[in-house]
Structures are given as C-alpha cells and as structure tokens.
N, C-alpha and C. Protein backbone atom coordinates (compact mmCIF):
# COMPACT_ATOMS: atom_id res chain seq x y z
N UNK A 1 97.54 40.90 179.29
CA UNK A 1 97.58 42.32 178.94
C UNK A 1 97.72 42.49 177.43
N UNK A 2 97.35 43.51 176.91
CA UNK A 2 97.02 43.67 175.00
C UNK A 2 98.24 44.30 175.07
N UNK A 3 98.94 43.92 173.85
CA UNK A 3 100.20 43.86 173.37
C UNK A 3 99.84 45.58 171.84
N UNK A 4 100.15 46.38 172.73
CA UNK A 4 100.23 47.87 171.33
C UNK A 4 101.21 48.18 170.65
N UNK A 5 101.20 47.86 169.47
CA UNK A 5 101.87 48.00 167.93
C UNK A 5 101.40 48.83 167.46
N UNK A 6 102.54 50.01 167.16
CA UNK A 6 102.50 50.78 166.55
C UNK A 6 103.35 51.08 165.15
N UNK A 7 102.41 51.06 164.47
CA UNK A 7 102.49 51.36 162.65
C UNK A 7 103.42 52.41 162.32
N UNK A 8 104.58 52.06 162.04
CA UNK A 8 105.29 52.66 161.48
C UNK A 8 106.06 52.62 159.72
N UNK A 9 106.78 53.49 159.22
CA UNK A 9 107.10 53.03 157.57
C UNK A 9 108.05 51.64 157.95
N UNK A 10 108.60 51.69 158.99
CA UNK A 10 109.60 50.86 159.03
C UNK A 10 109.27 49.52 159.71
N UNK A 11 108.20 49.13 160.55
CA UNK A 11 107.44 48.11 161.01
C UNK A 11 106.12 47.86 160.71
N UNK A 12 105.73 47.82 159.38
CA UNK A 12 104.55 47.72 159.06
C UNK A 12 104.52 46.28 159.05
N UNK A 13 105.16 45.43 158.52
CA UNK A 13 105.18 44.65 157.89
C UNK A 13 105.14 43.46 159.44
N UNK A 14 105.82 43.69 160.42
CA UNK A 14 106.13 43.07 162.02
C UNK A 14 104.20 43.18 162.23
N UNK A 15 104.10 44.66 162.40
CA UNK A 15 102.48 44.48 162.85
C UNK A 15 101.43 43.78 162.00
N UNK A 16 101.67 43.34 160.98
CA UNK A 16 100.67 42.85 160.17
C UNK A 16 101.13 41.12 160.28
N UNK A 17 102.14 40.81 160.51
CA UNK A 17 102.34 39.37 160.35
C UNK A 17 101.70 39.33 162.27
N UNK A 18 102.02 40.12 163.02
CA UNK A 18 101.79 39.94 164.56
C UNK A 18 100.40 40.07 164.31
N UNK A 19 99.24 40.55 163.35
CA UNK A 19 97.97 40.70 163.89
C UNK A 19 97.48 39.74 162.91
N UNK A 20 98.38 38.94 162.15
CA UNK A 20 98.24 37.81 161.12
C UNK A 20 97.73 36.33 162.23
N UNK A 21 99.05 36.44 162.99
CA UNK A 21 99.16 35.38 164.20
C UNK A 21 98.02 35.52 164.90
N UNK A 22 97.50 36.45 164.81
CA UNK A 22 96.44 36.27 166.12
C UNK A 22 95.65 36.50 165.79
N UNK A 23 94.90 36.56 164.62
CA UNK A 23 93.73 36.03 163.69
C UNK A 23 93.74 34.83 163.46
N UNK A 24 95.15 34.17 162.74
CA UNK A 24 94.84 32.62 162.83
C UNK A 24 94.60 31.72 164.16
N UNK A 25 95.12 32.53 165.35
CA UNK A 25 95.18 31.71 166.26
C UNK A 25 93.37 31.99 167.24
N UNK A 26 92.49 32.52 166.27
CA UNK A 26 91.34 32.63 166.92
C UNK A 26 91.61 33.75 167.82
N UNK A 27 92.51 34.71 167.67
CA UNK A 27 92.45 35.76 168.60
C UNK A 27 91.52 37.09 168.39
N UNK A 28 91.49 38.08 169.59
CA UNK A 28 90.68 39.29 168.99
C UNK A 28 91.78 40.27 168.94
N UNK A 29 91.41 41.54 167.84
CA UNK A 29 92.90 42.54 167.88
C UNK A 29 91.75 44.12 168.04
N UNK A 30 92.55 44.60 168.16
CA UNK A 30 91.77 46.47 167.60
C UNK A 30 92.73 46.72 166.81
N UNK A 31 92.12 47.36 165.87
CA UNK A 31 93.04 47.74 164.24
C UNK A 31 92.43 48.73 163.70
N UNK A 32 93.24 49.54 162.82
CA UNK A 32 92.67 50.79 162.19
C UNK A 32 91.86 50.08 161.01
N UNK A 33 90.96 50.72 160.32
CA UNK A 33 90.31 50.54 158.82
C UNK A 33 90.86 52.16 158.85
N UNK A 34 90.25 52.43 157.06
CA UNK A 34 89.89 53.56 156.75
C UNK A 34 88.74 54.87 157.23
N UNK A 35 87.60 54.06 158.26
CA UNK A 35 86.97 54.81 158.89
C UNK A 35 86.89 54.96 160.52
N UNK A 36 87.06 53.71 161.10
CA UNK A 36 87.76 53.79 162.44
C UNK A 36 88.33 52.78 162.74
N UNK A 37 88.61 52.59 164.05
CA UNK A 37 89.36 51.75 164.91
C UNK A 37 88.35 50.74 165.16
N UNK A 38 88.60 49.20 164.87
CA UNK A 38 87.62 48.29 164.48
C UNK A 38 88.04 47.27 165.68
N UNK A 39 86.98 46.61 166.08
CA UNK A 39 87.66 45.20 166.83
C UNK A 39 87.28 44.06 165.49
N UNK A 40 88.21 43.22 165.42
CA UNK A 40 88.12 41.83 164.68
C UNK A 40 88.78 40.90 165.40
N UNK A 41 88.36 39.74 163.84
CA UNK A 41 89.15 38.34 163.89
C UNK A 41 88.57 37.71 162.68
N UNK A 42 89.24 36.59 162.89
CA UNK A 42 88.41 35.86 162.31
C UNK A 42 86.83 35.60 162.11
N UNK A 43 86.49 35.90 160.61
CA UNK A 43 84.92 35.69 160.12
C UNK A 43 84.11 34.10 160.75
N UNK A 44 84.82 33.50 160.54
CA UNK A 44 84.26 32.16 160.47
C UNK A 44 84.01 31.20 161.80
N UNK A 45 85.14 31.87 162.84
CA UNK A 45 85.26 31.62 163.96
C UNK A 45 84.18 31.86 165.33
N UNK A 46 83.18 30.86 165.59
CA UNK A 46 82.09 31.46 166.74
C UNK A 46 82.79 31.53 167.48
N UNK A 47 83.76 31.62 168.28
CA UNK A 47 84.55 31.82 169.58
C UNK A 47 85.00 33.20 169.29
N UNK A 48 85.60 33.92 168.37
CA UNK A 48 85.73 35.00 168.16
C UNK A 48 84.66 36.17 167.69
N UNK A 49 83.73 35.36 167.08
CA UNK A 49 82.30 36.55 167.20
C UNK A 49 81.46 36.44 168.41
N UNK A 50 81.58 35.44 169.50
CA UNK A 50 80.99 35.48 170.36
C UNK A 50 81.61 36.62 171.38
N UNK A 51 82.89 36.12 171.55
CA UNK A 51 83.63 37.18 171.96
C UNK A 51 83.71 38.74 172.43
N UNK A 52 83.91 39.43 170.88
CA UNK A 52 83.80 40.05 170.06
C UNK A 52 82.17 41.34 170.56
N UNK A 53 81.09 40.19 170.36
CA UNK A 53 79.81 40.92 170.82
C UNK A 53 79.83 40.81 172.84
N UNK A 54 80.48 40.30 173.20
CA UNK A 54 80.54 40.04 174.76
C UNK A 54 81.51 41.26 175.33
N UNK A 55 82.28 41.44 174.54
CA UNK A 55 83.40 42.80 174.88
C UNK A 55 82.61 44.21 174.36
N UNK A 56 81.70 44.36 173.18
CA UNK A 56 81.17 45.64 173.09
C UNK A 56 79.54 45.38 173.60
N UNK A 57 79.34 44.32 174.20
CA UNK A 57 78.19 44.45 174.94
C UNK A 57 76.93 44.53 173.87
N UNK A 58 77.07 43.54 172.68
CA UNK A 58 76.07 44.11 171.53
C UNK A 58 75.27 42.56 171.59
N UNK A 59 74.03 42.81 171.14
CA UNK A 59 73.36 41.53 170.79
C UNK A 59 73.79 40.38 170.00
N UNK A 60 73.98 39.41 170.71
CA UNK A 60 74.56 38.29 169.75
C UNK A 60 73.67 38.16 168.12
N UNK A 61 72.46 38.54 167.94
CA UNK A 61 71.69 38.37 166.72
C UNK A 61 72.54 39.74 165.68
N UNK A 62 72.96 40.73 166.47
CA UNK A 62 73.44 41.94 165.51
C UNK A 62 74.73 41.23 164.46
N UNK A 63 74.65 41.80 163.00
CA UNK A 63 75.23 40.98 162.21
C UNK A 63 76.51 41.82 162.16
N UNK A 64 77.52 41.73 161.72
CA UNK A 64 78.66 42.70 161.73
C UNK A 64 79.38 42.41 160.53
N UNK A 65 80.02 43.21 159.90
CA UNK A 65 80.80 42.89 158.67
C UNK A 65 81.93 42.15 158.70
N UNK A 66 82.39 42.30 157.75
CA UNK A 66 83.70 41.65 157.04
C UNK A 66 84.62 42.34 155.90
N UNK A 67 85.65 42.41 156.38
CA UNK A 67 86.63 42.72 155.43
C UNK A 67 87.67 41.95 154.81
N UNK A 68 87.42 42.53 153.28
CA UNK A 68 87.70 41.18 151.84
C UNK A 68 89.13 41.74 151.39
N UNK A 69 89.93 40.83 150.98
CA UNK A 69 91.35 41.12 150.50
C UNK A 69 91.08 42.24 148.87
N UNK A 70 89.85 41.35 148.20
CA UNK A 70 89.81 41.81 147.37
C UNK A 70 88.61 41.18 146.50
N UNK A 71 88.10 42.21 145.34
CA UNK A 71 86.82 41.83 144.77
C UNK A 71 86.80 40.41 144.43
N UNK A 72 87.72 39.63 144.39
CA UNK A 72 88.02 38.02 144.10
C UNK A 72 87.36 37.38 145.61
N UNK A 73 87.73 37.28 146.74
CA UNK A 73 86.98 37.49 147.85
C UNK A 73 86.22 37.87 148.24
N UNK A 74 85.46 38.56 147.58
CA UNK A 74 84.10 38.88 147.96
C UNK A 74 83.25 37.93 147.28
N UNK A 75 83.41 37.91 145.79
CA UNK A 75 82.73 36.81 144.60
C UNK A 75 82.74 35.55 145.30
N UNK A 76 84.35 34.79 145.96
CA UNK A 76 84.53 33.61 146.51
C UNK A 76 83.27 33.34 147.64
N UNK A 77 82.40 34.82 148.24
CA UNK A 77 81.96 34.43 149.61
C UNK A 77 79.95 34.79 149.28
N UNK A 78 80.23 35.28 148.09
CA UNK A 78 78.73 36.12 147.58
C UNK A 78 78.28 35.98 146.01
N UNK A 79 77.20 36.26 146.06
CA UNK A 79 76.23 36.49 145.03
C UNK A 79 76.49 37.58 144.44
N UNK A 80 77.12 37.92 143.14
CA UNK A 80 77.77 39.35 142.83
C UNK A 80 77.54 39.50 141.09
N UNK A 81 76.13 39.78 140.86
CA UNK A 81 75.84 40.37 139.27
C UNK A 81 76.57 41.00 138.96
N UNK A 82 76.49 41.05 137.31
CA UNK A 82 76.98 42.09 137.16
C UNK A 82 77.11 43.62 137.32
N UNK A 83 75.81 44.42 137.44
CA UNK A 83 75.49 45.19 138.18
C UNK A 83 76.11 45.91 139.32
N UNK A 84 75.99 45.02 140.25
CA UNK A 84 76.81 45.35 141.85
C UNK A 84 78.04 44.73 141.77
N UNK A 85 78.52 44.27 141.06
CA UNK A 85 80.21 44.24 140.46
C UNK A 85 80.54 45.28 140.02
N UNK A 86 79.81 46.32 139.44
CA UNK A 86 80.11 47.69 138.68
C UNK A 86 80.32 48.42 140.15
N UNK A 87 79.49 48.73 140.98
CA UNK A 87 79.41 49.20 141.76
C UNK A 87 80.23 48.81 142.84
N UNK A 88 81.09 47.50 142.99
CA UNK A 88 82.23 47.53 143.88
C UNK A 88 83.24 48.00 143.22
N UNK A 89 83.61 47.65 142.16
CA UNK A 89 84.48 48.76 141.54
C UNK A 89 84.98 49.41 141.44
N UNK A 90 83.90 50.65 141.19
CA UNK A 90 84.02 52.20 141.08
C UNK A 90 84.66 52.33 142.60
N UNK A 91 83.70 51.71 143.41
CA UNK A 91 83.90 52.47 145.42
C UNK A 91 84.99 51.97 145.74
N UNK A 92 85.14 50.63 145.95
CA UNK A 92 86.13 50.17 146.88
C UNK A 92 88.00 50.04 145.42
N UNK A 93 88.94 50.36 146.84
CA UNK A 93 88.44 50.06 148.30
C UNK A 93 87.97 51.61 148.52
N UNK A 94 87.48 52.03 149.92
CA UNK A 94 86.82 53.14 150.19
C UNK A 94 86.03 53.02 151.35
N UNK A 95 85.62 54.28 151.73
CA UNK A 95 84.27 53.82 153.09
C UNK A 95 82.96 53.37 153.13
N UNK A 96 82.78 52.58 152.38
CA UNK A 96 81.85 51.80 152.06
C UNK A 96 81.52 50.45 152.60
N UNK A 97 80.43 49.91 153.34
CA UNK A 97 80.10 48.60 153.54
C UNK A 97 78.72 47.95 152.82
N UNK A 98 79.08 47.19 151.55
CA UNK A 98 77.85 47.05 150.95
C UNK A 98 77.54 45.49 151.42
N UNK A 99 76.34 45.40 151.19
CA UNK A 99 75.24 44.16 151.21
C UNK A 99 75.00 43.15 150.51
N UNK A 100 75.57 42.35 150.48
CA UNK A 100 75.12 41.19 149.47
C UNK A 100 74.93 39.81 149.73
N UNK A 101 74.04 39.19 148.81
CA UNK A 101 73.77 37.76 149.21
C UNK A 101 75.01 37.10 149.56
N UNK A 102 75.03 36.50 150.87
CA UNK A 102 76.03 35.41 150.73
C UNK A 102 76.15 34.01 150.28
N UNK A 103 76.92 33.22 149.88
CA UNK A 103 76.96 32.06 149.42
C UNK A 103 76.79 30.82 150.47
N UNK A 104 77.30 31.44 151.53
CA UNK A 104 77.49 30.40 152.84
C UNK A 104 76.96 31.07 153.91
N UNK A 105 76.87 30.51 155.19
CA UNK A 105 76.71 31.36 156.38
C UNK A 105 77.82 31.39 157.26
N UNK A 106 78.22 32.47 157.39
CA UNK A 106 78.87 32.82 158.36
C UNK A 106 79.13 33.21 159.60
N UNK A 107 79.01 33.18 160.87
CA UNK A 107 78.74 33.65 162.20
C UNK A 107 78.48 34.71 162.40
N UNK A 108 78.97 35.75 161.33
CA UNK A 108 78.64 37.07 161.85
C UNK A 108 77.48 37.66 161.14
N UNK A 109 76.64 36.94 160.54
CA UNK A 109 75.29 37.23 159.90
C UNK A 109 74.50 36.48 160.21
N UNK A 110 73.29 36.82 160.98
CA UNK A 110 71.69 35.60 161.15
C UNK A 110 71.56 35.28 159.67
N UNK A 111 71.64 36.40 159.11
CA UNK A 111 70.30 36.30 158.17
C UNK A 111 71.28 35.84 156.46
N UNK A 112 70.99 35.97 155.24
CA UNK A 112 71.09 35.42 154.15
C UNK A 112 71.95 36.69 153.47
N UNK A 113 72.39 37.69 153.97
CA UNK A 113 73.05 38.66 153.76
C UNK A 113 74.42 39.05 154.31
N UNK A 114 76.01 39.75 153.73
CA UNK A 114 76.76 39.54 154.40
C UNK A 114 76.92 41.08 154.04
N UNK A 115 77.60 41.73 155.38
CA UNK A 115 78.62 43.33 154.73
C UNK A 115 79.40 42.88 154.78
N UNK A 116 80.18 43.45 153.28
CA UNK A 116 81.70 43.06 152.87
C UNK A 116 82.30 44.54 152.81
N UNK A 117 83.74 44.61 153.18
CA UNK A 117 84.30 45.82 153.02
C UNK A 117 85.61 45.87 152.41
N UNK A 118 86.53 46.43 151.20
CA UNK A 118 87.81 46.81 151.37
C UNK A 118 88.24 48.15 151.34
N UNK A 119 88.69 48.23 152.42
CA UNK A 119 88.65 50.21 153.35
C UNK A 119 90.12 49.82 152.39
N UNK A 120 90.01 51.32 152.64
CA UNK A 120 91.10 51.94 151.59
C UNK A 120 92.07 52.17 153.08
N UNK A 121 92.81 51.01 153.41
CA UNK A 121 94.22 51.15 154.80
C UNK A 121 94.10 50.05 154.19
N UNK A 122 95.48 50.07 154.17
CA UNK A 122 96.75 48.86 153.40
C UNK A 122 96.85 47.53 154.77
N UNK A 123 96.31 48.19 155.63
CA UNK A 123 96.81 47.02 156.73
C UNK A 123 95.58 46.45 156.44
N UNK A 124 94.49 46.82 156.41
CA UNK A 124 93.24 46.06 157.04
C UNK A 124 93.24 45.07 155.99
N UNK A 125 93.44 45.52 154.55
CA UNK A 125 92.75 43.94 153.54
C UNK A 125 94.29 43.52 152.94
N UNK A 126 95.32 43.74 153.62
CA UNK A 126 96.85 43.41 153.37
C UNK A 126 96.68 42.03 154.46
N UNK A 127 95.79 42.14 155.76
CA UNK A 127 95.48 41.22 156.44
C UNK A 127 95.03 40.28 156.28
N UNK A 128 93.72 40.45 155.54
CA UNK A 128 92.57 39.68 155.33
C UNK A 128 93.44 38.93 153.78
N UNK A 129 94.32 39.60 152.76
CA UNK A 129 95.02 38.93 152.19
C UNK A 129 96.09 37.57 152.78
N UNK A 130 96.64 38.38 153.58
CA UNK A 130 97.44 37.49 154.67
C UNK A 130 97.25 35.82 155.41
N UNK A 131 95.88 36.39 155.55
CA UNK A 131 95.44 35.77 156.67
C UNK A 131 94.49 34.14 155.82
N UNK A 132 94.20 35.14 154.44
CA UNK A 132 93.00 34.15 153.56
C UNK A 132 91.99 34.45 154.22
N UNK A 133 91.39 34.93 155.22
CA UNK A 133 89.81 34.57 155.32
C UNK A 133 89.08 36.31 155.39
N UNK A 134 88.42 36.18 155.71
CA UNK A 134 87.19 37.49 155.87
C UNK A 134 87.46 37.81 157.22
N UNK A 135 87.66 39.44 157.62
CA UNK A 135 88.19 40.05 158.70
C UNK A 135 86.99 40.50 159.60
N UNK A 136 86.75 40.14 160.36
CA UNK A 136 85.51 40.51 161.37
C UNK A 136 85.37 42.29 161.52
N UNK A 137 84.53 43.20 161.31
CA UNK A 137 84.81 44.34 161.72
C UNK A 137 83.66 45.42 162.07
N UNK A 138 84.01 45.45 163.13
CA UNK A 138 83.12 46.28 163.97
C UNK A 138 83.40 47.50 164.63
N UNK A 139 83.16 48.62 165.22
CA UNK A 139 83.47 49.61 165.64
C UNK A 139 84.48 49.22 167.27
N UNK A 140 85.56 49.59 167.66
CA UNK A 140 85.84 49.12 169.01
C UNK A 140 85.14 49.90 170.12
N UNK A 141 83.82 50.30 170.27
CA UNK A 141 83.23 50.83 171.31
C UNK A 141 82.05 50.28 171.80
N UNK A 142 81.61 50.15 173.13
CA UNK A 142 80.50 49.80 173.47
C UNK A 142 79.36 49.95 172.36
N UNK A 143 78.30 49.31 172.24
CA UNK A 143 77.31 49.53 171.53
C UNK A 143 76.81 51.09 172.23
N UNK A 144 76.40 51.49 171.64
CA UNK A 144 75.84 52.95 171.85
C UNK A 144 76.81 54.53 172.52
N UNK A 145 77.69 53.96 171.88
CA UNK A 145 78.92 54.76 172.52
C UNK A 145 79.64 55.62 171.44
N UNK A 146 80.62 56.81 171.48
CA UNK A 146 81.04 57.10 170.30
C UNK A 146 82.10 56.16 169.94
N UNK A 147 81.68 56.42 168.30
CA UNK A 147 83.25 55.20 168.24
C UNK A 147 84.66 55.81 167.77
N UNK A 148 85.46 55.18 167.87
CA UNK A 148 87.02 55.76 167.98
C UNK A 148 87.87 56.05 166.36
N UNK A 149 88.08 57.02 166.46
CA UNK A 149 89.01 57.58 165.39
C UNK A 149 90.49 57.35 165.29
N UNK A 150 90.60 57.06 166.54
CA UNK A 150 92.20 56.84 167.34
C UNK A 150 92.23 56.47 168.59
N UNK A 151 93.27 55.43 168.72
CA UNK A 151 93.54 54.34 169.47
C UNK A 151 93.53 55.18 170.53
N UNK A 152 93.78 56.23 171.26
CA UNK A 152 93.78 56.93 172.81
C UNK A 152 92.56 56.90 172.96
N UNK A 153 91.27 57.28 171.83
CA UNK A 153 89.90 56.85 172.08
C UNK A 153 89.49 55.83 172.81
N UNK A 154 89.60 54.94 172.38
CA UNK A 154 88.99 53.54 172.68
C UNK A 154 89.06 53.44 174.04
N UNK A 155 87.77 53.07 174.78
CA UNK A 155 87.78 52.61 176.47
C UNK A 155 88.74 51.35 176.73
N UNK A 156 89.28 51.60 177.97
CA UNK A 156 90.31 50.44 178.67
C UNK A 156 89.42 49.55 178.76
N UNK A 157 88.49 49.66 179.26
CA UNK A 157 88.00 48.01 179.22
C UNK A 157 87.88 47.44 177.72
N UNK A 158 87.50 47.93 176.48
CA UNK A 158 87.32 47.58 175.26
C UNK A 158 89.03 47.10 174.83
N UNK A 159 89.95 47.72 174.97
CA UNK A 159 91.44 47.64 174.36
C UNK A 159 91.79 46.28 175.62
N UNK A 160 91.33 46.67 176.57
CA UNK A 160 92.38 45.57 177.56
C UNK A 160 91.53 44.23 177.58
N UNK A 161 90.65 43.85 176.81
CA UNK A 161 89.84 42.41 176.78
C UNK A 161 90.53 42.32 175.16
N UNK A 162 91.45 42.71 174.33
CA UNK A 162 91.71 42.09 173.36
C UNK A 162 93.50 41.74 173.04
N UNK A 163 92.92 40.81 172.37
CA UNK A 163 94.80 40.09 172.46
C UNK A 163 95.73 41.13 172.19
N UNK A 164 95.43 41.88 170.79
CA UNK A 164 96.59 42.52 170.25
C UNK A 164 95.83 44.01 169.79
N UNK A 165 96.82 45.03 169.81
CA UNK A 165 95.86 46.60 169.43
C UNK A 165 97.16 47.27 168.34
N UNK A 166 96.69 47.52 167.50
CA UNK A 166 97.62 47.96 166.18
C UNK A 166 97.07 49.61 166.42
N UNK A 167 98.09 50.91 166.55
CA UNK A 167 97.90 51.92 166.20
C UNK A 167 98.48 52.36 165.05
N UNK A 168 98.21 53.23 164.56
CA UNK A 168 98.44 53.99 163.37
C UNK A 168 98.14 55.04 163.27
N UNK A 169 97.64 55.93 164.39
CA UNK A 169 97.19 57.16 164.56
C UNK A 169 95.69 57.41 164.07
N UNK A 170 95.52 58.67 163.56
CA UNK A 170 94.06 58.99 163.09
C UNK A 170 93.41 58.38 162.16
N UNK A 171 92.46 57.62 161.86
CA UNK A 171 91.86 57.02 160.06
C UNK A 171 91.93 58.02 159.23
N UNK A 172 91.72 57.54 158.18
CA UNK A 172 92.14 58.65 157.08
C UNK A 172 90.64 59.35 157.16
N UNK A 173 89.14 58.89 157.32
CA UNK A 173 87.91 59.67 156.89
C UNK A 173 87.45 60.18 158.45
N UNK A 174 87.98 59.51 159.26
CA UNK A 174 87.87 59.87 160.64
C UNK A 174 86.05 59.88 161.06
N UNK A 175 85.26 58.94 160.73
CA UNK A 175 83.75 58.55 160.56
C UNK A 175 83.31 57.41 160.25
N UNK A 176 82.13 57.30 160.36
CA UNK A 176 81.41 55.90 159.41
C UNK A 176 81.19 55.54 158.50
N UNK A 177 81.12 54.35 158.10
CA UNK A 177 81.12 53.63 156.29
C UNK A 177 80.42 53.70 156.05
N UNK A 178 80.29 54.17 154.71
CA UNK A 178 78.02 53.92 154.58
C UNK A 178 77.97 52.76 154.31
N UNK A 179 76.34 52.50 154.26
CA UNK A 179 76.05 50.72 154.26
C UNK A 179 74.97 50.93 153.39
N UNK A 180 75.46 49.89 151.92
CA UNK A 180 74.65 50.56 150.88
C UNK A 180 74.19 48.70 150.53
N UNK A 181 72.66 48.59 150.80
CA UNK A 181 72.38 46.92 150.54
C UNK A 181 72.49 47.04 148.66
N UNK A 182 72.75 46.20 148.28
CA UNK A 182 73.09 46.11 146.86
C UNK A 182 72.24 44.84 146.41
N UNK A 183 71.29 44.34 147.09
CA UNK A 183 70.69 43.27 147.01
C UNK A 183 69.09 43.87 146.98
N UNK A 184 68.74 44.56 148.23
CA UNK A 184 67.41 45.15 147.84
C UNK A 184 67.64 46.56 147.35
N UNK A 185 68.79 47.42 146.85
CA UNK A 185 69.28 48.55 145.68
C UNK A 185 68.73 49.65 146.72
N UNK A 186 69.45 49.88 148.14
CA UNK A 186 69.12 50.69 148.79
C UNK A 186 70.41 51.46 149.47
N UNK A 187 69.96 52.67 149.93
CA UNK A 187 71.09 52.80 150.95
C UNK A 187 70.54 52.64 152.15
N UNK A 188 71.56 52.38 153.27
CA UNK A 188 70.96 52.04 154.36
C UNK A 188 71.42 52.99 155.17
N UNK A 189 72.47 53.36 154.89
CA UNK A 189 73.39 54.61 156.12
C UNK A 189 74.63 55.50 155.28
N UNK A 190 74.39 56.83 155.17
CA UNK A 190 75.21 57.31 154.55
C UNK A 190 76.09 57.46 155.14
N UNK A 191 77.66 57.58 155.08
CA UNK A 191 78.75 57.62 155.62
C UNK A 191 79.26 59.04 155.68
N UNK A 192 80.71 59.27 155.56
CA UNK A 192 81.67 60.21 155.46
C UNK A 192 81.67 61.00 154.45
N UNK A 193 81.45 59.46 153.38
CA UNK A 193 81.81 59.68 151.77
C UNK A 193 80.12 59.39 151.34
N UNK A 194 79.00 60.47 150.69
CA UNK A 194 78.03 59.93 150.14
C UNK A 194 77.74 59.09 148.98
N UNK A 195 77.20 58.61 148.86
CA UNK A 195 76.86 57.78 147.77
C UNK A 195 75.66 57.74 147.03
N UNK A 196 75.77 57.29 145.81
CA UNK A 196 74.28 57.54 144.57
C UNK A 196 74.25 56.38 144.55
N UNK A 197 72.96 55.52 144.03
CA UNK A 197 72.87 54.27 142.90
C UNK A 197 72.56 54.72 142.04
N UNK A 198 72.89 54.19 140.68
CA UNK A 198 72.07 54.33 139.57
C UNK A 198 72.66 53.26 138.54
N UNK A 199 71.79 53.19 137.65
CA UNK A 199 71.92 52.27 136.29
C UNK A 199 71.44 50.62 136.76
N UNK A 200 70.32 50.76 137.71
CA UNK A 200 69.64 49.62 137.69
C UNK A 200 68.16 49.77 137.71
C-alpha cells in the first residue's frame, strides 16, 4: 500500500529524506513539481522507467523528462552553449521543460535529446539535489487523461501502484510546462507561463 506524506512547514524535511529513500532504492513516488503532480524516480534506472510507463499505460519509446538540482546538473548531463545557458537562466527554475543535447543516454530518452527541468517547488530539485541524480518526471495520469493539480486528483489505480505519494496541496501554476527544444530553437508546447526566443 503507498505510504501519503504530507508537506508540511514542520515535516518537510522527513518527506524529502522519505522520497530520498525511495529514489535510491529504485522506487516509484507521486510528488508535486511546480506544474503538477508528477510520477518519478530515478533517471538512470530501466526498472523504474519501465515501470513508470506500465502504471500510466504510455509507450515504452515515449521519452519523459528529468528534473536537475541545478544548472551545474544539467551542464554535468548536456550539451549547453552559451546561448541556451542564457536562456536557462533567465527561466528556471520555472515551468519550463527545455530540450537539449544529451551527453549520455539515459532510459528515459530513445533519441539524442533530453528534457531537463528545475520547477520552481523546493521539494522537487531539493530531491534531485539530495538524491545526486536526475528525477524522472512525468504527469501522474493515464496517458490521455487529465492530469492532476492535486493529490485527491490522481486515479487509485495510478497512486496505489506507487511506493510513496508526497502531498502538498495545489501546484503553484496549476498546468503544463512548456517544452521549448533549445537545440533545434523551437517551441514545442506552450505552457501556463508563455515563452519568446530570441537573440539567436
């Protein structure tokens, strides 16, 4: 049965070492970001992205992001000019998931490209600090389903196939991240928060 932690001023710190444990231990959690209620784990782990796409019913080829402690972690995992260094910058952290070459491959990308994210919630890249690695993150809802703003959202079957579920009530943008590729200088999906390119 999934173990629900709830985020408080006074137990923040209990839920983040408890969703620490069960990232290192290859586990899956539901956790707030800044735009919704995400399922993760560990980046690197195929037992946890296999997982992961088997609980929201999504194509194992679909690539899913990652969330970075910090622009030092993202550089450690990607291809990052100067250019689209300007441009993580300014955004993050924020609702933003941008695109960039990766250095390595990782399970949760087929292809030569990774989304990296640091959402502006102290838990999500306080984790991925925590934890050292890249935070798996995906919407916690079936593929084609709405996705959750708050943990009463989320379907029982989605919450009760994962180890651990962190509430915190509503996200702060209560929507989707845009997904801006920074590699072919596009946007791909506008979010909550819109976004421009310019100066390339």
């Amino acid at each position: 049965m999934v173990e629900i932690i709830s985020i408080s001023l006074y137990d923040f710190r209990h839920a983040l070492e408890k969703a620490a444990k069960a990232v290192l231990a290859e586990g899956v959690l539901v956790y707030p970001t800044d735009t919704l209620y995400g399922l993760g784990g560990n980046a690197f782990s195929e037992k946890v992205v296999s997982r992961i796409h088997e609980i929201k019913g999504s194509d194992p080829g679909k690539p899913m992001s990652a969330i970075m402690s910090d622009i030092s972690m993202i550089e450690r995992y990607c291809e990052v000019d100067p250019w689209q260094r300007s441009v993580l910058l300014k955004n993050l952290p924020g609702p933003f998931t941008f695109l960039l070459k990766s250095k390595i491959r990782m399970p949760i990308s087929p292809n030569d490209k990774l989304g990296v994210r640091i959402p502006d919630s102290s838990f999500a890249y306080q984790l991925s600090e925590m934890t050292d690695v890249p935070i798996i993150t995906t919407s916690a809802n079936p593929t084609g389903r709405k996705p959750p703003v708050r943990l009463e959202e989320i379907e029982p079957k989605i919450l009760s196939a994962a180890d651990i579920a962190i509430d915190s009530g509503v996200t702060k943008f209560k929507g989707h991240s845009a997904v801006v590729d920074l590699v072919d200088k596009k946007i791909v999906r506008q979010g909550v928060w819109e976004i421009e390119l310019f100066g390339y």
